[in-house]
C-alpha atoms as a PDB file:
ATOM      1  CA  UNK A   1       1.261  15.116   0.415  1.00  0.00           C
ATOM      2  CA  UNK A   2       2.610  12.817  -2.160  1.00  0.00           C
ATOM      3  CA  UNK A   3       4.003  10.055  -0.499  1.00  0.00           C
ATOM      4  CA  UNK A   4       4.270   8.141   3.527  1.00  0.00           C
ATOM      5  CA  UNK A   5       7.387   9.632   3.698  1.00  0.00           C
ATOM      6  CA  UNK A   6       6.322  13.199   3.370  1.00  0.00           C
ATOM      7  CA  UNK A   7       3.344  12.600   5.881  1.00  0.00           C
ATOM      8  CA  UNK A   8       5.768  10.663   8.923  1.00  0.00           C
ATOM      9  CA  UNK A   9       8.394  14.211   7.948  1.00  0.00           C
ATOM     10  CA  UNK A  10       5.384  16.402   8.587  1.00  0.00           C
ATOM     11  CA  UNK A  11       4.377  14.653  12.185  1.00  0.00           C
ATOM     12  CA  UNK A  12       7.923  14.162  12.997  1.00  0.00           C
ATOM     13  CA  UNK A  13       7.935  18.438  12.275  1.00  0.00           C
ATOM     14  CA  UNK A  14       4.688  18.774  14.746  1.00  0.00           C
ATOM     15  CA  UNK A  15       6.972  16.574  17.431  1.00  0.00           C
ATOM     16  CA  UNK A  16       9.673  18.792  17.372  1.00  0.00           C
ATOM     17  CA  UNK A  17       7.600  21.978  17.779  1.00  0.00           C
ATOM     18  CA  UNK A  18       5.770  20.333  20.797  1.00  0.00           C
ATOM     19  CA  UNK A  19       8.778  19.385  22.229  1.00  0.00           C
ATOM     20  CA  UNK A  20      10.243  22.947  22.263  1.00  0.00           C
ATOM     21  CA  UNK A  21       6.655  24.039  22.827  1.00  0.00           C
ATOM     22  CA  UNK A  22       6.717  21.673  25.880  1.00  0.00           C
ATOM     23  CA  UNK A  23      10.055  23.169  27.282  1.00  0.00           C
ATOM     24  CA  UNK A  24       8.453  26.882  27.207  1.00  0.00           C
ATOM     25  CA  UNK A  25       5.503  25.775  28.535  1.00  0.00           C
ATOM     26  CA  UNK A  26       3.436  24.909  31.666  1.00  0.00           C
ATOM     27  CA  UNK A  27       0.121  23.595  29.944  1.00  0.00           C
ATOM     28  CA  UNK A  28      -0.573  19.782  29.971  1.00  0.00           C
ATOM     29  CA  UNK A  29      -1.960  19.752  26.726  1.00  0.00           C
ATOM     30  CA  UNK A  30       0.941  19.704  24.818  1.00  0.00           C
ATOM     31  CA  UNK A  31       1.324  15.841  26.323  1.00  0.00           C
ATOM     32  CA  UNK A  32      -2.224  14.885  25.075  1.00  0.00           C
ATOM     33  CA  UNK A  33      -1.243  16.376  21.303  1.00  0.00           C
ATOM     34  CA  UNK A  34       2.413  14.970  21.142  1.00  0.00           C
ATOM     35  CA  UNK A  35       0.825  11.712  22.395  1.00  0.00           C
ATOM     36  CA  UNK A  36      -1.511  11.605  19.463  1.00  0.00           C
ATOM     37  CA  UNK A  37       1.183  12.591  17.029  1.00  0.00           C
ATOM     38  CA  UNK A  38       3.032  10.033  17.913  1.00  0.00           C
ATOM     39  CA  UNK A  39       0.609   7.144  17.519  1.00  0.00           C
ATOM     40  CA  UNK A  40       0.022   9.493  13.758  1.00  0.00           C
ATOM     41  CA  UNK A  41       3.391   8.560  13.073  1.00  0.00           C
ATOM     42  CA  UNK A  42       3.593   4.724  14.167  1.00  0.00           C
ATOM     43  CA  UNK A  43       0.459   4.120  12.119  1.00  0.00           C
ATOM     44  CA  UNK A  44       1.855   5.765   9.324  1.00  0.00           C
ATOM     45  CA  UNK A  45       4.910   3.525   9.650  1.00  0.00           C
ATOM     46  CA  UNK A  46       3.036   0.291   9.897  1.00  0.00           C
ATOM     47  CA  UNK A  47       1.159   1.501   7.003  1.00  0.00           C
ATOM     48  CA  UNK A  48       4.258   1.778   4.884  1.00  0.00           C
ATOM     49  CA  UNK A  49       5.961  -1.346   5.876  1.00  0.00           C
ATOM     50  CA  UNK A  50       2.623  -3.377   4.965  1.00  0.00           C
ATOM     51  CA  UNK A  51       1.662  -4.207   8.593  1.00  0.00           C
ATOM     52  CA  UNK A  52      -1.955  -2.975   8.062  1.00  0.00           C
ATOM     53  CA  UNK A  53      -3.897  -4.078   5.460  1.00  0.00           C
ATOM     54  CA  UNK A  54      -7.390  -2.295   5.922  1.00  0.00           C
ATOM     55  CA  UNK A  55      -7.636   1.070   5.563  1.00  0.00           C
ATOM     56  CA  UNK A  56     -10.891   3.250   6.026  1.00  0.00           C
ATOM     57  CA  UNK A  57     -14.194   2.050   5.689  1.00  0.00           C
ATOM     58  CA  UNK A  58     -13.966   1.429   1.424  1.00  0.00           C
ATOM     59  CA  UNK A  59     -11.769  -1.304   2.552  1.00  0.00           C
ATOM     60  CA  UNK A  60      -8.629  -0.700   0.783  1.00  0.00           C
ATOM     61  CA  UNK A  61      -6.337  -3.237   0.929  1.00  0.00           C
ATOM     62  CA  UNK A  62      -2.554  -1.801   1.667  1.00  0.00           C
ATOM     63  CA  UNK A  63       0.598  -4.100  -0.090  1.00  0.00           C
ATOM     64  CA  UNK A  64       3.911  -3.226  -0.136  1.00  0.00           C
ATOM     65  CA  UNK A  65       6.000  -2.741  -3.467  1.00  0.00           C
ATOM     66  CA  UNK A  66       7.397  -6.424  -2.986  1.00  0.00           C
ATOM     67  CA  UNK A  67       4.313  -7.584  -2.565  1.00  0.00           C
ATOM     68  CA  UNK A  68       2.540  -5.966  -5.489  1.00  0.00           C
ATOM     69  CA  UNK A  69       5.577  -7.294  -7.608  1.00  0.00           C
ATOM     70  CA  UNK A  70       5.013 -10.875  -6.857  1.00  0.00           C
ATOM     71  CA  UNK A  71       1.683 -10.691  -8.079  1.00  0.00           C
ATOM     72  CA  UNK A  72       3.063  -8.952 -11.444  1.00  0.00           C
ATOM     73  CA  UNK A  73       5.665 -11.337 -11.740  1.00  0.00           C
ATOM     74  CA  UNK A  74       2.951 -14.159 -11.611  1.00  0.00           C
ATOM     75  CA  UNK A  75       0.884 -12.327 -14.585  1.00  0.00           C
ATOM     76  CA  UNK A  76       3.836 -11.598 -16.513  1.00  0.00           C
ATOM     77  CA  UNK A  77       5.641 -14.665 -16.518  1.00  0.00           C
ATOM     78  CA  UNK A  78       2.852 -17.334 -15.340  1.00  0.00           C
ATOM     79  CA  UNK A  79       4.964 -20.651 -14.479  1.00  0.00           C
ATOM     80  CA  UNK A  80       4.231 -22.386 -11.859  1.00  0.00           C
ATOM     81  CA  UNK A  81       6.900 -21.318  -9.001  1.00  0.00           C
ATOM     82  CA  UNK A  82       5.676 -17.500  -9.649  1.00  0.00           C
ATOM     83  CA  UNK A  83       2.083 -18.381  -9.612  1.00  0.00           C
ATOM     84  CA  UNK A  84       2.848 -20.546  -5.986  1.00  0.00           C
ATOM     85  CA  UNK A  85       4.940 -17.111  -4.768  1.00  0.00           C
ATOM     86  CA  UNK A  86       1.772 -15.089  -5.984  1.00  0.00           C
ATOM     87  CA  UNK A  87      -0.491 -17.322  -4.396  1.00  0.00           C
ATOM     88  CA  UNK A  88       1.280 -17.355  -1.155  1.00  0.00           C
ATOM     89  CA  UNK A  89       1.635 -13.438  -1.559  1.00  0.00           C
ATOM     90  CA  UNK A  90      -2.385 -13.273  -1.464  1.00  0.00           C
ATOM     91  CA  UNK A  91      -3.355 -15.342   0.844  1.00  0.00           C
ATOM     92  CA  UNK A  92      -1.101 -13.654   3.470  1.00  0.00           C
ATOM     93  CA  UNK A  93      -2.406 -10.458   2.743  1.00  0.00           C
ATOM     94  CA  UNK A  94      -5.438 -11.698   2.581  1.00  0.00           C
ATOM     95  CA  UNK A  95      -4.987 -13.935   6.312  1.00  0.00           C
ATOM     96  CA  UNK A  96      -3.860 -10.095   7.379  1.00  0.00           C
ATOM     97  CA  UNK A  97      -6.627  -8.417   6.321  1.00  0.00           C
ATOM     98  CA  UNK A  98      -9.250 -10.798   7.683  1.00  0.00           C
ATOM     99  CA  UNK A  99      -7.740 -10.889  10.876  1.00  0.00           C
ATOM    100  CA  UNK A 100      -8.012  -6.776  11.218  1.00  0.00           C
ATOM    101  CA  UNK A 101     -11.574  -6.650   9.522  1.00  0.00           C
ATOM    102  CA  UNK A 102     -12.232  -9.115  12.669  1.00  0.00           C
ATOM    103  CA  UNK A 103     -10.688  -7.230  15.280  1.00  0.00           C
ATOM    104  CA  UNK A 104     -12.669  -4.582  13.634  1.00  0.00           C
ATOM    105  CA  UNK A 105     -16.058  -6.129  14.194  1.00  0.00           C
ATOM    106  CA  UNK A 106     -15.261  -6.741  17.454  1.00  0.00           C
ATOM    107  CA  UNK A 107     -15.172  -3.353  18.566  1.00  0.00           C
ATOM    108  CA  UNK A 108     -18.739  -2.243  17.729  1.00  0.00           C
ATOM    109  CA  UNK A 109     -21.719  -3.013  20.069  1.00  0.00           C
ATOM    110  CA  UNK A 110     -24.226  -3.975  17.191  1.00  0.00           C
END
């Protein structure tokens, strides 16, 4: 796979063949799977629009295009309203990504 794009065509495939797989079918399982798939795909999308900012344990830190571009823009051409935009840029990411990491922590028992 080469892009998000590619990935939410491929789940959005595997929900099409459940649903007709679904129709034929008097198994349960197909619910559980399509269920999953689903979730695959809204993650995927939140991924893509910047609404997650951890991924994995290696911490990567996801940024839209826009995003990224501020930051350029602020290197580039370093006056002070593009360095205030950049600025502004990271410490929103950054406010996101804390805020997961946290929510992370939460969840284990140690």
């Amino acid at each position: 796979m080469r892009d998000m794009q590619e990935a939410r065509d491929k789940v959005a495939d595997a929900l099409w063949w459940m649903r007709g797989f679904a129709a034929s079918s008097t198994s349960v399982v197909h619910v559980d799977l399509a269920d999953k798939l689903t979730e695959v795909n809204s993650y995927l999308q939140k991924v893509q629009n910047g609404h997650v900012r951890r991924l994995g344990d290696e911490t990567a830190v996801v940024m839209t295009f826009a995003e990224f571009e501020r930051l350029v823009d602020a290197v580039r051409v370093p006056r002070p309203e593009e360095i205030k935009i950049a600025i502004d840029t990271i410490n929103s990411v950054l406010a996101d990504y804390t805020r997961e990491d946290r929510r992370r922590n939460q969840d284990q028992p140690f």
